[in-house]
N, C-alpha and C. Protein backbone atom coordinates (compact mmCIF):
# COMPACT_ATOMS: atom_id res chain seq x y z
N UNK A 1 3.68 -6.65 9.91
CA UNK A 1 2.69 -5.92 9.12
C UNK A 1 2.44 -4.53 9.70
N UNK A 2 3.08 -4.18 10.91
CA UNK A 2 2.30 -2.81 11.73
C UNK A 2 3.20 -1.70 11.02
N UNK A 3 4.09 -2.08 10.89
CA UNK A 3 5.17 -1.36 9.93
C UNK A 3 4.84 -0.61 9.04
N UNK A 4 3.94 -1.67 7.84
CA UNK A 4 3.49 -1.48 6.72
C UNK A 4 2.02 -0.17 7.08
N UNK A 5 1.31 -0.61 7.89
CA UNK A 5 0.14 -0.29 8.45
C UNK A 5 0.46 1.32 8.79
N UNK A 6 1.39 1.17 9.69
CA UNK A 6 1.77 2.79 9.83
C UNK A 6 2.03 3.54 8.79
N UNK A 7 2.77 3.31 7.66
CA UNK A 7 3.34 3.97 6.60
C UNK A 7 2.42 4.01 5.49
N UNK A 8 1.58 3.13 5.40
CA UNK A 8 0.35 3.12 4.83
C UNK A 8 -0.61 4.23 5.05
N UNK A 9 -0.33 4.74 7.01
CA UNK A 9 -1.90 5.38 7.05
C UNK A 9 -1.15 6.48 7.28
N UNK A 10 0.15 6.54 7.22
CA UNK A 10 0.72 7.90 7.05
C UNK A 10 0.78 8.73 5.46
N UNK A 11 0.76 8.08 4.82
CA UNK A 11 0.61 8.33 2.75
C UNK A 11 -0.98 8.68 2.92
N UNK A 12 -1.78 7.63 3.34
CA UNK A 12 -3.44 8.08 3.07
C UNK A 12 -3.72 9.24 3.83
N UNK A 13 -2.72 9.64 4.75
CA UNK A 13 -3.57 10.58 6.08
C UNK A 13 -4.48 10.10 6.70
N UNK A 14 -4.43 9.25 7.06
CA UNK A 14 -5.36 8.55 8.31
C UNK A 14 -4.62 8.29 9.30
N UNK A 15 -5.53 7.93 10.75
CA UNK A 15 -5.19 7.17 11.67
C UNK A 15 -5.16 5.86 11.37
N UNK A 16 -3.82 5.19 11.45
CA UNK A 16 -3.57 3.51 11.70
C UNK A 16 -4.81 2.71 12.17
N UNK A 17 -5.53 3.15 13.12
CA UNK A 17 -6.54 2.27 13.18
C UNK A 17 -8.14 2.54 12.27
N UNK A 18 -7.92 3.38 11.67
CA UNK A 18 -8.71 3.04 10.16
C UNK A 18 -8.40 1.78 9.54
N UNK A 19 -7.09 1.64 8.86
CA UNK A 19 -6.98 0.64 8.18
C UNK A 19 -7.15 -0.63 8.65
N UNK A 20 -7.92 -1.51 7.51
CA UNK A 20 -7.85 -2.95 7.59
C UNK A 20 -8.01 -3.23 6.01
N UNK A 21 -7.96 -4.56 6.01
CA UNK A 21 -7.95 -5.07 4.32
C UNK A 21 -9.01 -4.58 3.79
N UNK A 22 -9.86 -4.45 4.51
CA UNK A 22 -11.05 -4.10 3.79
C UNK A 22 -10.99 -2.91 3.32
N UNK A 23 -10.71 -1.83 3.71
CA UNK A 23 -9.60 -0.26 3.79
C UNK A 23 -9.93 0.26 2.36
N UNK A 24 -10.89 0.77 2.07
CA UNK A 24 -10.55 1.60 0.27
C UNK A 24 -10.41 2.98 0.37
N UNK A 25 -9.15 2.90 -0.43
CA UNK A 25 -8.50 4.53 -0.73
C UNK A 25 -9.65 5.31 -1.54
N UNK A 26 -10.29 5.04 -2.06
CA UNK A 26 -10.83 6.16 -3.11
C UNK A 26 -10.05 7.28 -3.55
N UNK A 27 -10.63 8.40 -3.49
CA UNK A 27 -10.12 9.60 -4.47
C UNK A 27 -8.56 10.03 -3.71
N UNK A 28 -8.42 9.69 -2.57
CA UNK A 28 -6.50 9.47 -1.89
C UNK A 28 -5.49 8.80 -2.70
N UNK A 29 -5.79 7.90 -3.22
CA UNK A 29 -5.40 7.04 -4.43
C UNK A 29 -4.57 7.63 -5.18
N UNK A 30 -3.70 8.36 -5.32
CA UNK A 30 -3.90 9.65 -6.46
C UNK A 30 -2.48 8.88 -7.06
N UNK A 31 -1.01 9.29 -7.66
CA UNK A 31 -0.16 8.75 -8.30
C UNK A 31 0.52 9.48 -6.82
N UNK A 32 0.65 10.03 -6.52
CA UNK A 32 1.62 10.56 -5.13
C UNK A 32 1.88 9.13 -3.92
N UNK A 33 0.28 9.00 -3.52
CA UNK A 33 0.01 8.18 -2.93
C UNK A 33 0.96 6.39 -3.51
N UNK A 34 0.48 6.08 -4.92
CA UNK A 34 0.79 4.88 -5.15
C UNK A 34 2.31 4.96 -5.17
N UNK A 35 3.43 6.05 -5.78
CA UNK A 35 4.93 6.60 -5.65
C UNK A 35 5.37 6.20 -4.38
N UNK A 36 4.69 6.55 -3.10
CA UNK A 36 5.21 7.07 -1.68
C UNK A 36 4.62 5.48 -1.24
N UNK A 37 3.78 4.72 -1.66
CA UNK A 37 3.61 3.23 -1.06
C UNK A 37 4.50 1.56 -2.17
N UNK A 38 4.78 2.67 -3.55
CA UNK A 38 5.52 1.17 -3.97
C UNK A 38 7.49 1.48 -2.82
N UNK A 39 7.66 2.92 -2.41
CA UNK A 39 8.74 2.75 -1.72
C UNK A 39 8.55 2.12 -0.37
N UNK A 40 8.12 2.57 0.26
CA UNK A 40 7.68 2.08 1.72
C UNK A 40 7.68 0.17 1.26
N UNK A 41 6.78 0.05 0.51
CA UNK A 41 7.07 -1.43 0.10
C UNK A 41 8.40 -2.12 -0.15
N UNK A 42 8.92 -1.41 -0.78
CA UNK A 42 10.70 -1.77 -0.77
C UNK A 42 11.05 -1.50 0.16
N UNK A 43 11.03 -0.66 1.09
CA UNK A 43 11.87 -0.31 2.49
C UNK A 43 11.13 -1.68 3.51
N UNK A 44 9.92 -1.88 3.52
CA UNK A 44 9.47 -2.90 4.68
C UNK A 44 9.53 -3.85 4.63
N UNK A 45 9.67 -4.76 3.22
CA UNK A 45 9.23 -6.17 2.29
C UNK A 45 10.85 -6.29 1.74
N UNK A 46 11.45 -5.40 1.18
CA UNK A 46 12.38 -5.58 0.46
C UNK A 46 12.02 -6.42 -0.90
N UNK A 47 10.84 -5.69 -1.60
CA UNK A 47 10.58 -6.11 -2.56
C UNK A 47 9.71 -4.84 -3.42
N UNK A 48 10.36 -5.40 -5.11
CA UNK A 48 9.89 -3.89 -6.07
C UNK A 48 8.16 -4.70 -6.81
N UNK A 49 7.09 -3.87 -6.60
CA UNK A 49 5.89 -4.27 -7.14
C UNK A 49 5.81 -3.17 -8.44
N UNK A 50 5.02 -3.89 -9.63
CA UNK A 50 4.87 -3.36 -10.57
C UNK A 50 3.72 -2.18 -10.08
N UNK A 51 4.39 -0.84 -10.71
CA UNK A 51 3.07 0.43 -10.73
C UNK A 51 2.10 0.20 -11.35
N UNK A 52 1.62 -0.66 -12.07
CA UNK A 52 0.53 -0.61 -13.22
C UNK A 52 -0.01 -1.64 -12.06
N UNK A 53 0.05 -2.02 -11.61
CA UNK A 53 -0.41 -3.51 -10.72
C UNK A 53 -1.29 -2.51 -9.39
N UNK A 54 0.07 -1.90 -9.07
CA UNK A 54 -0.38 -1.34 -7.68
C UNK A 54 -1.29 -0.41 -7.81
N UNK A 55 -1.25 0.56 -8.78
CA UNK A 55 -2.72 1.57 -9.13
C UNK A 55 -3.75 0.92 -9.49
N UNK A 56 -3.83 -0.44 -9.76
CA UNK A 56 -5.03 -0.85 -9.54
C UNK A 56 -5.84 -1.48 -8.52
N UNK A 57 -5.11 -1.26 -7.46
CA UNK A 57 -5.27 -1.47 -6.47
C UNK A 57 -6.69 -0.77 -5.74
N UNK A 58 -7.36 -1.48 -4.70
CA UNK A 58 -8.18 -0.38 -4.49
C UNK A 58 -8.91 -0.66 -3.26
N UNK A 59 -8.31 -1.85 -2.11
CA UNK A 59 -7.80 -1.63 -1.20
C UNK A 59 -6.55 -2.59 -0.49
N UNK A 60 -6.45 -1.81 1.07
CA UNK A 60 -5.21 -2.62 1.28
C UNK A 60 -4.97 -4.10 1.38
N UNK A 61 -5.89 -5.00 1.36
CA UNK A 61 -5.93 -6.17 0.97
C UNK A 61 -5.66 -6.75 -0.32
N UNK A 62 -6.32 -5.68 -1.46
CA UNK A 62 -5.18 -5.93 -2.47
C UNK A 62 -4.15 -5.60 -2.53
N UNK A 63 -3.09 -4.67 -1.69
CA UNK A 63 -1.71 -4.52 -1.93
C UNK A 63 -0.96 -5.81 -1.14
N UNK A 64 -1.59 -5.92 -0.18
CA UNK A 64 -1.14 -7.13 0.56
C UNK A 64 -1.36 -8.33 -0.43
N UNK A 65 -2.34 -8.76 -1.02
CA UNK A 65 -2.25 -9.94 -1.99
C UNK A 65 -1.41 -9.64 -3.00
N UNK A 66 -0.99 -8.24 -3.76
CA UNK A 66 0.02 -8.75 -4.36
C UNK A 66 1.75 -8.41 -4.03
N UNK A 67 1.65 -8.00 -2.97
CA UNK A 67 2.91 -7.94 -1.98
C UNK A 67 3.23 -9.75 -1.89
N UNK A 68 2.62 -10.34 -1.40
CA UNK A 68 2.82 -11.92 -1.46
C UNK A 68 2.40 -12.38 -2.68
N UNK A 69 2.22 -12.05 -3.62
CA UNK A 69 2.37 -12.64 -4.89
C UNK A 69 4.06 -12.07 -5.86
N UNK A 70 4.52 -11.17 -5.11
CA UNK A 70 5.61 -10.93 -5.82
C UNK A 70 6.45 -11.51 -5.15
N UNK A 71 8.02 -11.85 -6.26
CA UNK A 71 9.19 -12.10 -5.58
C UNK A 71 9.88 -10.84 -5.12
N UNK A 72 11.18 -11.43 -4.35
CA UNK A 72 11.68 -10.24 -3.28
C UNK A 72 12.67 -9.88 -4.41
């Protein structure tokens, strides 16, 4: 997961130890942001998540719940 975590808080511009599930993007959120995290998701998971899914996202605990709700 630190993988994910890094590349995560590198798209939001944060420090890595900001994030936790609890973690909400707010107005960072933007379509750049969700572009630059459904790849990182394919590069770390080796798996493609729907965009309409992932922009509704709204924090990293929901990308993680539906990162394990998708197939690879």
């Amino acid at each position: 997961m630190s993988e994910f975590y890094e590349g995560l808080a590198e798209i939001m511009e944060v420090d890595v130890s900001e994030l936790s599930t609890d973690y909400e993007f707010g107005e960072a959120w933007d379509s750049l942001a969700v572009v630059s995290t459904i790849a990182l998701i394919d590069e770390v998971y080796d798996k493609a998540v729907d965009i309409q899914l992932l922009q509704d996202c709204k924090t990293v605990g929901d990308i993680e719940n539906l990162i394990s709700k998708t197939d690879g």
